[in-house]
C-alpha atoms as a PDB file:
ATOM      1  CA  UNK A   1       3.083 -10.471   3.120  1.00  0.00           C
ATOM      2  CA  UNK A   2       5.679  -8.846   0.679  1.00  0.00           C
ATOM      3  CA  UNK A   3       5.894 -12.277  -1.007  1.00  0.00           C
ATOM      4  CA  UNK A   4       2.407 -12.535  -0.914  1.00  0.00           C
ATOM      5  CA  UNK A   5       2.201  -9.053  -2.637  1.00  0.00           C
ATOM      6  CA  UNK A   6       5.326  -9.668  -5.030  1.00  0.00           C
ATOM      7  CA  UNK A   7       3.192 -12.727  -6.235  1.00  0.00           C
ATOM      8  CA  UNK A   8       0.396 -11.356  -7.237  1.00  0.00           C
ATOM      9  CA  UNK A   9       1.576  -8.486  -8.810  1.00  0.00           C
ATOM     10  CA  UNK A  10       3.845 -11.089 -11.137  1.00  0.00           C
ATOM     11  CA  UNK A  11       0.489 -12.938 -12.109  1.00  0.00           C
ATOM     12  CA  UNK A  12      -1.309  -9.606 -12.707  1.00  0.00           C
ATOM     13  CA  UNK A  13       1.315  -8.708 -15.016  1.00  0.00           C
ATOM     14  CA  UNK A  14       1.144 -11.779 -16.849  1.00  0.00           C
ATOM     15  CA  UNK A  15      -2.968 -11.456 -17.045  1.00  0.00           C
ATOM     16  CA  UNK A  16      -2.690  -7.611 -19.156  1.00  0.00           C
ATOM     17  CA  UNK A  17      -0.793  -4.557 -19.666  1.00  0.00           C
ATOM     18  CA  UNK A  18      -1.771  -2.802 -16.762  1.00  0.00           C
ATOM     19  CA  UNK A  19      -1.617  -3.842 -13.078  1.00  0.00           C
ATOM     20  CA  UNK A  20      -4.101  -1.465 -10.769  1.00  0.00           C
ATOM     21  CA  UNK A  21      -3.717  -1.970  -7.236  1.00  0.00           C
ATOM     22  CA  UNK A  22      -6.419  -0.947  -4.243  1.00  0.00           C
ATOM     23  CA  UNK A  23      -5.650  -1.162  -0.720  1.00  0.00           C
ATOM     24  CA  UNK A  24      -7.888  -0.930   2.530  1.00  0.00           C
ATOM     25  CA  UNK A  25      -5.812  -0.622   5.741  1.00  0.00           C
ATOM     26  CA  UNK A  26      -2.787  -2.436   5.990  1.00  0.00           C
ATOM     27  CA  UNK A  27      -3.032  -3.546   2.403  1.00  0.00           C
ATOM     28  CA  UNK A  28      -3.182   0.087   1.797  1.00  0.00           C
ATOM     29  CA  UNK A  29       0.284   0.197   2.750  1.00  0.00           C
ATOM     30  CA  UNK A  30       1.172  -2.837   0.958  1.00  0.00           C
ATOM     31  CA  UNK A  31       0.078  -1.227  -1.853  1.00  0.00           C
ATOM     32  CA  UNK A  32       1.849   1.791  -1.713  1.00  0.00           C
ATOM     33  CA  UNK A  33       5.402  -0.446  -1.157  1.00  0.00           C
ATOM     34  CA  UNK A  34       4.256  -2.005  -4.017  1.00  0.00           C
ATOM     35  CA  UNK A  35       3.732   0.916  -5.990  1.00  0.00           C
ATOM     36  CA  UNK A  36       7.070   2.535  -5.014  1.00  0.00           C
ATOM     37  CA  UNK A  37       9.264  -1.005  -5.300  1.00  0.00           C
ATOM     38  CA  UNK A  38       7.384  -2.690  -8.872  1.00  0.00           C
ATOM     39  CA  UNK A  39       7.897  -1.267 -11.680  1.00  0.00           C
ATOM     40  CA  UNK A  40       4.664  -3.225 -13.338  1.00  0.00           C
ATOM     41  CA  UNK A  41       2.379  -0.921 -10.941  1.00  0.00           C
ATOM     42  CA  UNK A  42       0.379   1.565 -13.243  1.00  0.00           C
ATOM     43  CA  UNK A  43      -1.797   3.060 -10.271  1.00  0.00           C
ATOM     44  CA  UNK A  44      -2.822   2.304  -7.462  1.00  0.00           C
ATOM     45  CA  UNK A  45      -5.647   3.785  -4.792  1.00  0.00           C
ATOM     46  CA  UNK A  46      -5.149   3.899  -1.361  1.00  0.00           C
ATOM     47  CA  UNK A  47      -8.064   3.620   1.133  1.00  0.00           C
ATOM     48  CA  UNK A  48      -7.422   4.336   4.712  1.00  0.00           C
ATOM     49  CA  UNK A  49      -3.600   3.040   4.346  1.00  0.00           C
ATOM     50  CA  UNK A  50      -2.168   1.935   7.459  1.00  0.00           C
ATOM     51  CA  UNK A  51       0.734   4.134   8.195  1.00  0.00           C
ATOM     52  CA  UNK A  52       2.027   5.952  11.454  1.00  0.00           C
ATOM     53  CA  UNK A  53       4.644   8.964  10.323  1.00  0.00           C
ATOM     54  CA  UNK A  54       7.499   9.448  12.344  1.00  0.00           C
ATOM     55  CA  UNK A  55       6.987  12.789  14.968  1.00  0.00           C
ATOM     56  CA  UNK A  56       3.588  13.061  13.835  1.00  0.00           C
ATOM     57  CA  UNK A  57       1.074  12.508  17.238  1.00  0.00           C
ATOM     58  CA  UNK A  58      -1.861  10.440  16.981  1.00  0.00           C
ATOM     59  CA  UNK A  59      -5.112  12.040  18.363  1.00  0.00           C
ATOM     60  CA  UNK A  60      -5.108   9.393  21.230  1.00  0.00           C
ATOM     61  CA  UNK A  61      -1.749  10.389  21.918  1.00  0.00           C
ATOM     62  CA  UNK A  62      -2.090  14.347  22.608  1.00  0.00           C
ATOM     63  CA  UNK A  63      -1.749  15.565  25.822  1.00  0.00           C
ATOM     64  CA  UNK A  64      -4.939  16.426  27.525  1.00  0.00           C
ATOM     65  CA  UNK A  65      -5.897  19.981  28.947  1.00  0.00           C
END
């Protein structure tokens, strides 16, 4: 997938001046490495990203009373 990703964001910066990413889910957090990692990223919009942070519970995961 990060090839995948590295890929397009080379032929998007070849296309213009400005490379605008969106992600849904787990290309949300494709998005966001790509972001962080490529310089050639201007913005980029996350929807829903896919991401589980370290010590944080998940609502599934919370003890029951």
């Amino acid at each position: 997938l990060v090839d995948h990703v590295n890929t397009c964001i080379d032929i998007a910066a070849g296309l213009g001046e400005q490379v605008w990413l969106f992600g849904l889910s787990a290309g949300g957090t494709l998005a966001a490495w790509a972001a962080a990692t490529r310089a050639e990223v201007n913005r980029v919009v996350l929807a829903a990203p896919l991401v589980a942070p370290k010590g944080v519970l998940r609502i599934n995961d919370r003890p029951r009373r």
